[in-house]
Protein backbone atom coordinates (compact mmCIF):
# COMPACT_ATOMS: atom_id res chain seq x y z
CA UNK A 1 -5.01 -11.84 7.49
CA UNK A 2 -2.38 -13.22 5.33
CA UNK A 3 -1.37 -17.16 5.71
CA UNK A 4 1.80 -17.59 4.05
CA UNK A 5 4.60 -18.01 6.54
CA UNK A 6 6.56 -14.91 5.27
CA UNK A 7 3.24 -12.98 5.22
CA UNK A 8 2.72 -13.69 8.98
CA UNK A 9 6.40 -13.17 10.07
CA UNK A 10 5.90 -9.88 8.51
CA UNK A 11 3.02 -8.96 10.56
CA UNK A 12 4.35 -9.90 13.22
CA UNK A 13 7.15 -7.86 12.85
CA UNK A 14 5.54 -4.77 11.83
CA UNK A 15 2.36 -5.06 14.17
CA UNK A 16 3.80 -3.88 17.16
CA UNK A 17 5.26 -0.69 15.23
CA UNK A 18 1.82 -0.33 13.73
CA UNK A 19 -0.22 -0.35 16.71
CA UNK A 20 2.26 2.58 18.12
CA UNK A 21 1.79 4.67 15.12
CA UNK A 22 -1.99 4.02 14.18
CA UNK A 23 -3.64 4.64 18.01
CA UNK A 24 -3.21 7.60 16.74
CA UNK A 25 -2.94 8.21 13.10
CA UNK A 26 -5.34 5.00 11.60
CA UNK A 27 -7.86 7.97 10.62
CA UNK A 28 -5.27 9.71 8.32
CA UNK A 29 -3.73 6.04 7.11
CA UNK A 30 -6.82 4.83 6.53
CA UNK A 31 -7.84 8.19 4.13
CA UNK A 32 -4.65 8.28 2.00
CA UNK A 33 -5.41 8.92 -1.32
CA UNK A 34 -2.38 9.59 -3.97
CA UNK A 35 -2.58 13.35 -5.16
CA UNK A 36 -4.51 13.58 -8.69
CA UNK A 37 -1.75 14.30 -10.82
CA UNK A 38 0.11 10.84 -9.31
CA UNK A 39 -2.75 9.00 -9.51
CA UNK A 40 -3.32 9.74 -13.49
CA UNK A 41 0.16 9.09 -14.20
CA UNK A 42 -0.35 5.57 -12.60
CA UNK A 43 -3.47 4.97 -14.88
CA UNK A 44 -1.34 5.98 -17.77
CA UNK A 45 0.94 3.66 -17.19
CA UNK A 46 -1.36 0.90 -16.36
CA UNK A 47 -2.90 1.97 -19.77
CA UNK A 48 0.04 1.68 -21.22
CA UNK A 49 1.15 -1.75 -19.27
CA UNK A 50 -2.07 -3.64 -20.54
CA UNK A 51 -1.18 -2.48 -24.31
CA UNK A 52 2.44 -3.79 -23.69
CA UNK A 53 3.62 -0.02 -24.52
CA UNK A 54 6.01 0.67 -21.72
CA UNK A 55 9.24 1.60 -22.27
CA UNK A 56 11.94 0.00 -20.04
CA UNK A 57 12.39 3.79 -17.86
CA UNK A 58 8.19 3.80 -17.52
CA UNK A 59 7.90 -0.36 -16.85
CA UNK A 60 10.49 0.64 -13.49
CA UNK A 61 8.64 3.46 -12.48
CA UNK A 62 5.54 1.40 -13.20
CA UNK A 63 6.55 -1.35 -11.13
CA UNK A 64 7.42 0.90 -8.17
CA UNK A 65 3.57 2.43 -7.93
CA UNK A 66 2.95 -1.41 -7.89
CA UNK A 67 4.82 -1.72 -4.70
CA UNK A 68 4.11 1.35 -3.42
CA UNK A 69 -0.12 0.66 -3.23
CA UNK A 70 0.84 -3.06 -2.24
CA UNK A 71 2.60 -1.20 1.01
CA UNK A 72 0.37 1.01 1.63
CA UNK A 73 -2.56 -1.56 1.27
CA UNK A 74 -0.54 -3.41 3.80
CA UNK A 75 -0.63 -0.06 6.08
CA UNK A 76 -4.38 0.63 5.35
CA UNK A 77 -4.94 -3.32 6.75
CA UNK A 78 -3.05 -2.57 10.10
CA UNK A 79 -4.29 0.67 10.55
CA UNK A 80 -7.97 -1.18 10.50
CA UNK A 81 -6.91 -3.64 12.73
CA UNK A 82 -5.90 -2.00 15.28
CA UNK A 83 -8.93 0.67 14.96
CA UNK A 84 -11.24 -2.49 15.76
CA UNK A 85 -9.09 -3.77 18.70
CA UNK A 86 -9.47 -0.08 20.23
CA UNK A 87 -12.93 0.52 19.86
């Protein structure tokens, strides 16, 4: 559960969304895996990242897997959530 106060507003704010969607799709949320090819071109970059060898074009699209798995971590969460309260 998050604690900051912008982390709960957004729960709140999403939850009730969430539970619509994930009665039932949590099965399919919860086993999202990027396709191969995506996820090596997100280690690359990482790679890449940790040398401090991105160029400007690859830091952006870097930064956008970064949000991208932070969202769909946030999804994944729910989608638990509201498996548990069901069951």
């Amino acid at each position: 559960m998050t604690t900051t106060a912008e982390g709960m507003a957004f729960d709140r704010g999403v939850r009730p969304v969430a539970e619509l969607v994930f009665r039932e799709k949590a099965s399919a949320v919860l086993g999202f895996r990027p396709a191969p090819e995506l996820q090596a071109r997100i280690e690359e970059l990482a790679g890449k990242s940790n040398e401090g060898q991105l160029t400007h074009a690859e830091r952006e699209e870097y930064e956008g897997y970064v949000r991208a798995n932070k969202f769909i971590a946030i999804l994944q969460r729910l989608a638990r959530e509201v498996s548990r309260q069901a069951a």
